[in-house]
Protein backbone atom coordinates (compact mmCIF):
# COMPACT_ATOMS: atom_id res chain seq x y z
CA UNK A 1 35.13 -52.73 -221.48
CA UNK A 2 35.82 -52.40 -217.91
CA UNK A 3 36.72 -49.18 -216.74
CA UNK A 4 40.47 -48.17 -215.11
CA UNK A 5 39.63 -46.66 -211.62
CA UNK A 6 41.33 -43.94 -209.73
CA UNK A 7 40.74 -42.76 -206.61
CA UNK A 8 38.44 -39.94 -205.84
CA UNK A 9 39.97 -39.03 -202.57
CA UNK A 10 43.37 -39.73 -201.30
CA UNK A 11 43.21 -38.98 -197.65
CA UNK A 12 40.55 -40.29 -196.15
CA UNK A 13 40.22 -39.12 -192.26
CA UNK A 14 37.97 -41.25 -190.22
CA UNK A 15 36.53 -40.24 -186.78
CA UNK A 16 37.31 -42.96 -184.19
CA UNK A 17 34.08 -43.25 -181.80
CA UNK A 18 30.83 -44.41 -183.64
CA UNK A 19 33.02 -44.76 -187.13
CA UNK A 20 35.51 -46.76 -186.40
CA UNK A 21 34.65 -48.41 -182.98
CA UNK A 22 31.68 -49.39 -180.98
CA UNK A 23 32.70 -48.45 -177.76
CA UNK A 24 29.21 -47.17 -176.05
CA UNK A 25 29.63 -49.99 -173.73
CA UNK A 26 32.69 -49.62 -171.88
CA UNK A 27 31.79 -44.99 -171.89
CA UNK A 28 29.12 -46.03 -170.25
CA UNK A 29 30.76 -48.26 -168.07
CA UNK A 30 33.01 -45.41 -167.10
CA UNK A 31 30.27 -42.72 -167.24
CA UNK A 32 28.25 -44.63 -164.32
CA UNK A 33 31.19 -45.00 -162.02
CA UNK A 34 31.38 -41.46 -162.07
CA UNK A 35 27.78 -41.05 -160.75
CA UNK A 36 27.60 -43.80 -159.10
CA UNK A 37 31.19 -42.37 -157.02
CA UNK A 38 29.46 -39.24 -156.51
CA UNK A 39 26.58 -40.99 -154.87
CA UNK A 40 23.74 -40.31 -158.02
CA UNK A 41 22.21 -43.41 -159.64
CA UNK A 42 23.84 -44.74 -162.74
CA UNK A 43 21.55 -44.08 -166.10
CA UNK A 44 20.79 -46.51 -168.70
CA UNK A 45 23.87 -46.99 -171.29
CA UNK A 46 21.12 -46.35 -174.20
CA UNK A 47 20.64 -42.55 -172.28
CA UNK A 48 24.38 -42.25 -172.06
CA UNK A 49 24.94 -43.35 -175.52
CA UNK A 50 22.91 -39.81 -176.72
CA UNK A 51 25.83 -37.91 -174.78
CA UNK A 52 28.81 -38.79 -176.64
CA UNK A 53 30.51 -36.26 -178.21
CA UNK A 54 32.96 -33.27 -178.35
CA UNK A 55 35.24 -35.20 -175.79
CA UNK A 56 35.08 -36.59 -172.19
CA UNK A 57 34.48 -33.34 -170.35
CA UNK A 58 31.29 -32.45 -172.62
CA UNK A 59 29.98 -36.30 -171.81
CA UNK A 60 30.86 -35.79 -167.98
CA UNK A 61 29.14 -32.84 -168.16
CA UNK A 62 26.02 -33.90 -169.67
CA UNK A 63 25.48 -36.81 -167.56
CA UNK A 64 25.94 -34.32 -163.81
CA UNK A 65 23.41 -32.28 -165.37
CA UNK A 66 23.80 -28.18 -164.99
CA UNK A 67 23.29 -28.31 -161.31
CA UNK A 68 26.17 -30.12 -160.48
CA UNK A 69 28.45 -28.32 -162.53
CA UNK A 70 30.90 -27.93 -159.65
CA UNK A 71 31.80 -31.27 -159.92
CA UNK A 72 32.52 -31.43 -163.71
CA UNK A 73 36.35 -31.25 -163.13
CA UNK A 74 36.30 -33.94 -160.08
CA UNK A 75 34.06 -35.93 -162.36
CA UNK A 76 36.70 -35.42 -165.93
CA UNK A 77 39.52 -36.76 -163.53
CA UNK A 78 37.47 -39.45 -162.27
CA UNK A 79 36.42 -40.73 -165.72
CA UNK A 80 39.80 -40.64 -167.48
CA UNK A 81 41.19 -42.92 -164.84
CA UNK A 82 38.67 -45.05 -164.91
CA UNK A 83 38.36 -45.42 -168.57
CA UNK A 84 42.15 -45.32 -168.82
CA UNK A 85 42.15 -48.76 -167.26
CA UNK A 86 38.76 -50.55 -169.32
CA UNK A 87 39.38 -48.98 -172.96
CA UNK A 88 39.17 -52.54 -173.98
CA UNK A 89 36.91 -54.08 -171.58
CA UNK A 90 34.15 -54.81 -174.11
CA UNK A 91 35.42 -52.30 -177.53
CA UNK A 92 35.40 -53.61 -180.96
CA UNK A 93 35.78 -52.52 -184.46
CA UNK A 94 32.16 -52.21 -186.14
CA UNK A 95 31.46 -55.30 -188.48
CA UNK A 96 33.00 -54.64 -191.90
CA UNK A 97 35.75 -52.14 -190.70
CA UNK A 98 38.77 -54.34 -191.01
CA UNK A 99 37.70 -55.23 -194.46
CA UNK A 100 37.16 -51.84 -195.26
CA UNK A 101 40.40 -50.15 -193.63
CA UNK A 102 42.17 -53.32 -196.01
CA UNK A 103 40.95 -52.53 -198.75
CA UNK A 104 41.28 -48.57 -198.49
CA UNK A 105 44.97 -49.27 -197.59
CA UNK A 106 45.32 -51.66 -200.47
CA UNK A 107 43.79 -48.90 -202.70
CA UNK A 108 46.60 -46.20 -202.12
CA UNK A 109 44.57 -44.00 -200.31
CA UNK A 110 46.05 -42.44 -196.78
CA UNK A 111 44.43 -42.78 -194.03
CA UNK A 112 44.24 -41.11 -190.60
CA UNK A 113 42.58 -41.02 -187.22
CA UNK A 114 40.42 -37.46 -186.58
CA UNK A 115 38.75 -37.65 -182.69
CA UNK A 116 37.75 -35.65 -179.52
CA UNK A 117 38.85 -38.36 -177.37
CA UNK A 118 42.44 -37.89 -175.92
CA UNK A 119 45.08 -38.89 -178.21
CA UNK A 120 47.19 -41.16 -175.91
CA UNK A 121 43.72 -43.73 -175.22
CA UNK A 122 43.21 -43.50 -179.17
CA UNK A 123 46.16 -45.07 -180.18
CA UNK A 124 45.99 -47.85 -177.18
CA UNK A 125 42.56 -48.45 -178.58
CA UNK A 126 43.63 -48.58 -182.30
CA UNK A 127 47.23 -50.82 -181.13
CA UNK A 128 44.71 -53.44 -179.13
CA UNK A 129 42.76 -53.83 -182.41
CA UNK A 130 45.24 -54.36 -184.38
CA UNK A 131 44.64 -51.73 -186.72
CA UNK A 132 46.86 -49.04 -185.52
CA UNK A 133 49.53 -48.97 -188.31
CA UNK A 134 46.87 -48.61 -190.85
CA UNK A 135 47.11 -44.88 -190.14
CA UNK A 136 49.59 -42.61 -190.82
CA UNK A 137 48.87 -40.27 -187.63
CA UNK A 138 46.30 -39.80 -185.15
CA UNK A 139 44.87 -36.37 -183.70
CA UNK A 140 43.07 -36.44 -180.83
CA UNK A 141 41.54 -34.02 -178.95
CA UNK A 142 44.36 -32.77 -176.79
CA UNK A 143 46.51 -32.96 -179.52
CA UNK A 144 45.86 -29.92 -180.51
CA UNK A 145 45.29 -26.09 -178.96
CA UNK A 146 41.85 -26.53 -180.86
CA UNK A 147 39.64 -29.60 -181.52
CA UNK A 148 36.86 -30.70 -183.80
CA UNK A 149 34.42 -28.90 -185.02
CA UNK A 150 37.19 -26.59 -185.35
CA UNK A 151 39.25 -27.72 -188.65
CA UNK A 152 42.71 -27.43 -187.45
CA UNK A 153 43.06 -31.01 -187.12
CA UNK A 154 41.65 -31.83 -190.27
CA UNK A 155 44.72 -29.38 -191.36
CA UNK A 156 47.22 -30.85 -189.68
CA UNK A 157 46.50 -34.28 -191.11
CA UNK A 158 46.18 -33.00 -194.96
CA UNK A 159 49.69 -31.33 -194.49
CA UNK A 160 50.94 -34.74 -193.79
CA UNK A 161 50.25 -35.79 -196.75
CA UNK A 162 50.18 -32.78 -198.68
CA UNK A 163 46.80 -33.47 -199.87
CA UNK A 164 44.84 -30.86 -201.13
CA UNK A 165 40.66 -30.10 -199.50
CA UNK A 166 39.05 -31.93 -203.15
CA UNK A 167 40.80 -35.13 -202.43
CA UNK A 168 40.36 -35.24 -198.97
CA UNK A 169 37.53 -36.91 -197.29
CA UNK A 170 36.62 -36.66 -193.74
CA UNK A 171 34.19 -39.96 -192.31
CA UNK A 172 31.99 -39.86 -189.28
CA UNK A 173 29.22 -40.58 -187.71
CA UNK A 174 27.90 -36.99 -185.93
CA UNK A 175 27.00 -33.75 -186.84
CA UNK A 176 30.44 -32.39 -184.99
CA UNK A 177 32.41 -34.59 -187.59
CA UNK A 178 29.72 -33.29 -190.78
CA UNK A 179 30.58 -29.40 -189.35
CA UNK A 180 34.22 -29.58 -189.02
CA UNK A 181 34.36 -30.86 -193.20
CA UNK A 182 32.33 -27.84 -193.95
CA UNK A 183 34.86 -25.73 -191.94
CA UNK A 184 38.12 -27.39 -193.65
CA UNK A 185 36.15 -26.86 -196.39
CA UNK A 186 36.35 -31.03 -197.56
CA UNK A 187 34.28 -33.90 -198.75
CA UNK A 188 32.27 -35.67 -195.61
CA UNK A 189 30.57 -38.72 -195.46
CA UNK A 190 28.32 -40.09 -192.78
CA UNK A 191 27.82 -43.25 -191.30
CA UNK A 192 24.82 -44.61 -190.44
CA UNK A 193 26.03 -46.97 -187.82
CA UNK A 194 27.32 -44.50 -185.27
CA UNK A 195 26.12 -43.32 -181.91
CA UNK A 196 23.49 -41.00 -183.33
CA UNK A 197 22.35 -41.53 -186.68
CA UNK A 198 18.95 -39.81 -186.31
CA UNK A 199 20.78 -36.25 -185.68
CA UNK A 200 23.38 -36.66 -188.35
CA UNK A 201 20.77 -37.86 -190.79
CA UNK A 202 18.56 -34.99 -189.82
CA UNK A 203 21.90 -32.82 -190.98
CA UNK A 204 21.01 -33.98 -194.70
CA UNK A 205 25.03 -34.36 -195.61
CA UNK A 206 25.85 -35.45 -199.00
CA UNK A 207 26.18 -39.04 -198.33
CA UNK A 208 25.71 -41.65 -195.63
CA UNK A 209 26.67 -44.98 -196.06
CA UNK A 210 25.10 -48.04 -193.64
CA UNK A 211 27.97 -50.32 -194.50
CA UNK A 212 31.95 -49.84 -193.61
CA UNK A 213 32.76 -51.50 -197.09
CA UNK A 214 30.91 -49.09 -198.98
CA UNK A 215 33.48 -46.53 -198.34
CA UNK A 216 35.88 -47.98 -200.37
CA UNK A 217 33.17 -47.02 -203.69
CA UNK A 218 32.94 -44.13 -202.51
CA UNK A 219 37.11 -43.09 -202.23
CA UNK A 220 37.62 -45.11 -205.26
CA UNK A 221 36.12 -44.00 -208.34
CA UNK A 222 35.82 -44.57 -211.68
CA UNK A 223 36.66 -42.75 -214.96
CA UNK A 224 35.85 -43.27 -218.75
C-alpha cells in the first residue's frame, strides 16, 4: 500500500549564491576589475571563489587584503557597478534546480529567496532565469537593517506565510546560511554543490544533499 505524503516543511527558504546559482564566474569577473582598477594583479577565480560570502563589501574586502583597507569603500562602489552591468554575463541555475524549484512549487510548499547579495541584483538575476515568480519574496541583504547570520530575514519571510520555525526549512550552501537556521531556530539543509562545501561539511549540519532534486524528499515526507 503506498503511502499518502505530506509535506514536512512548508516554507522552504533557499540562499541564492552557491544554492541556487553558479555565479563564481562573473564575482570573479567583477572582483578582478576591482584590483586590476586599483593597479594590483587580478587572482585566480578558484582563490576568489573561497571569498564569497556575507555580501559584496566582505568579498571586496577580502580580496584588498587588511592593508588596503582604505580602499574598501572605493573598491564596494567600484564592484557594484561593475557587477550591476554583467549579473548575467556567464550565471546559471545549478543542474537540477529548475526541476527541483518545479516540483517544490508543484508540491504546495512556499518558497522564498534568503541572500547577502543586494536585493535589487537578486531579483534581476532570478527574472533573467526565469525563475523569479517561483518565489513569493526575496530578502536580500540591504533589505533589511540586519542580514544573515542574523535571523531577521529568515523572520520576515516566515511571517509571510505565517509559517511556524518546525515547518520551515532554510537551504544553503555555507556555514553563514547553517548559523542563521540555528539562530531562527529552523530546519537547515546543506548543499554540497555550493562555493565551499569543505567548510560547511566540516560544520557537521543535519543533512547535505549533492543533488537539487533531492530536496524535494526531503520537504516532502511521508506518513503511515
Amino acid at each position: 500500500m503506498t503511502r499518502p505524503r505530506r509535506l514536512r516543511y512548508e516554507h522552504v527558504a533557499i540562499d541564492l549564491d552557491g544554492t541556487l546559482i553558479d555565479s563564481r564566474a562573473d564575482l570573479a569577473g567583477a572582483t578582478n576589475h576591482v584590483l586590476e582598477s586599483f593597479g594590483f594583479a587580478p587572482i585566480a577565480p578558484e582563490s576568489v571563489y573561497a571569498l564569497v560570502g556575507e555580501g559584496a563589501r566582505r568579498l571586496v574586502s577580502r580580496a584588498l587584503g587588511e592593508s588596503h583597507a582604505g580602499l574598501v569603500d572605493e573598491g564596494v562602489a567600484r564592484f557594484l557597478a561593475y557587477y550591476a552591468d554583467h549579473l548575467l554575463d556567464r550565471t546559471r541555475l545549478y543542474p537540477g534546480v529548475p526541476e527541483a524549484l518545479s516540483a517544490l512549487a508543484a508540491s504546495g510548499a512556499a518558497l522564498s529567496v534568503l541572500t547577502n547579495k543586494p536585493v535589487a541584483m537578486s531579483r534581476t538575476i532570478l527574472s533573467g532565469l526565469g525563475v523569479a515568480t517561483m518565489f513569493c519574496d526575496v530578502i536580500g541583504g540591504d533589505s533589511l537593517p540586519s542580514r544573515k547570520p542574523d535571523p531577521a530575514g529568515l523572520d520576515y519571510l516566515r511571517g509571510l506565510t505565517g509559517t511556524s520555525c518546525e515547518r520551515t526549512l532554510l537551504v544553503g550552501d555555507s556555514t553563514v546560511d547553517l548559523a542563521t537556521a540555528v539562530a531562527g531556530g529552523t530546519a537547515f539543509c546543506g548543499v554540497g554543490w555550493g562555493l565551499v562545501p569543505a567548510a560547511l561539511r566540516a560544520a557537521n549540519p543535519e543533512r547535505i544533499v549533492d543533488d537539487p532534486r533531492e530536496l524535494v524528499d526531503v520537504v516532502i515526507g511521508s506518513v503511515a
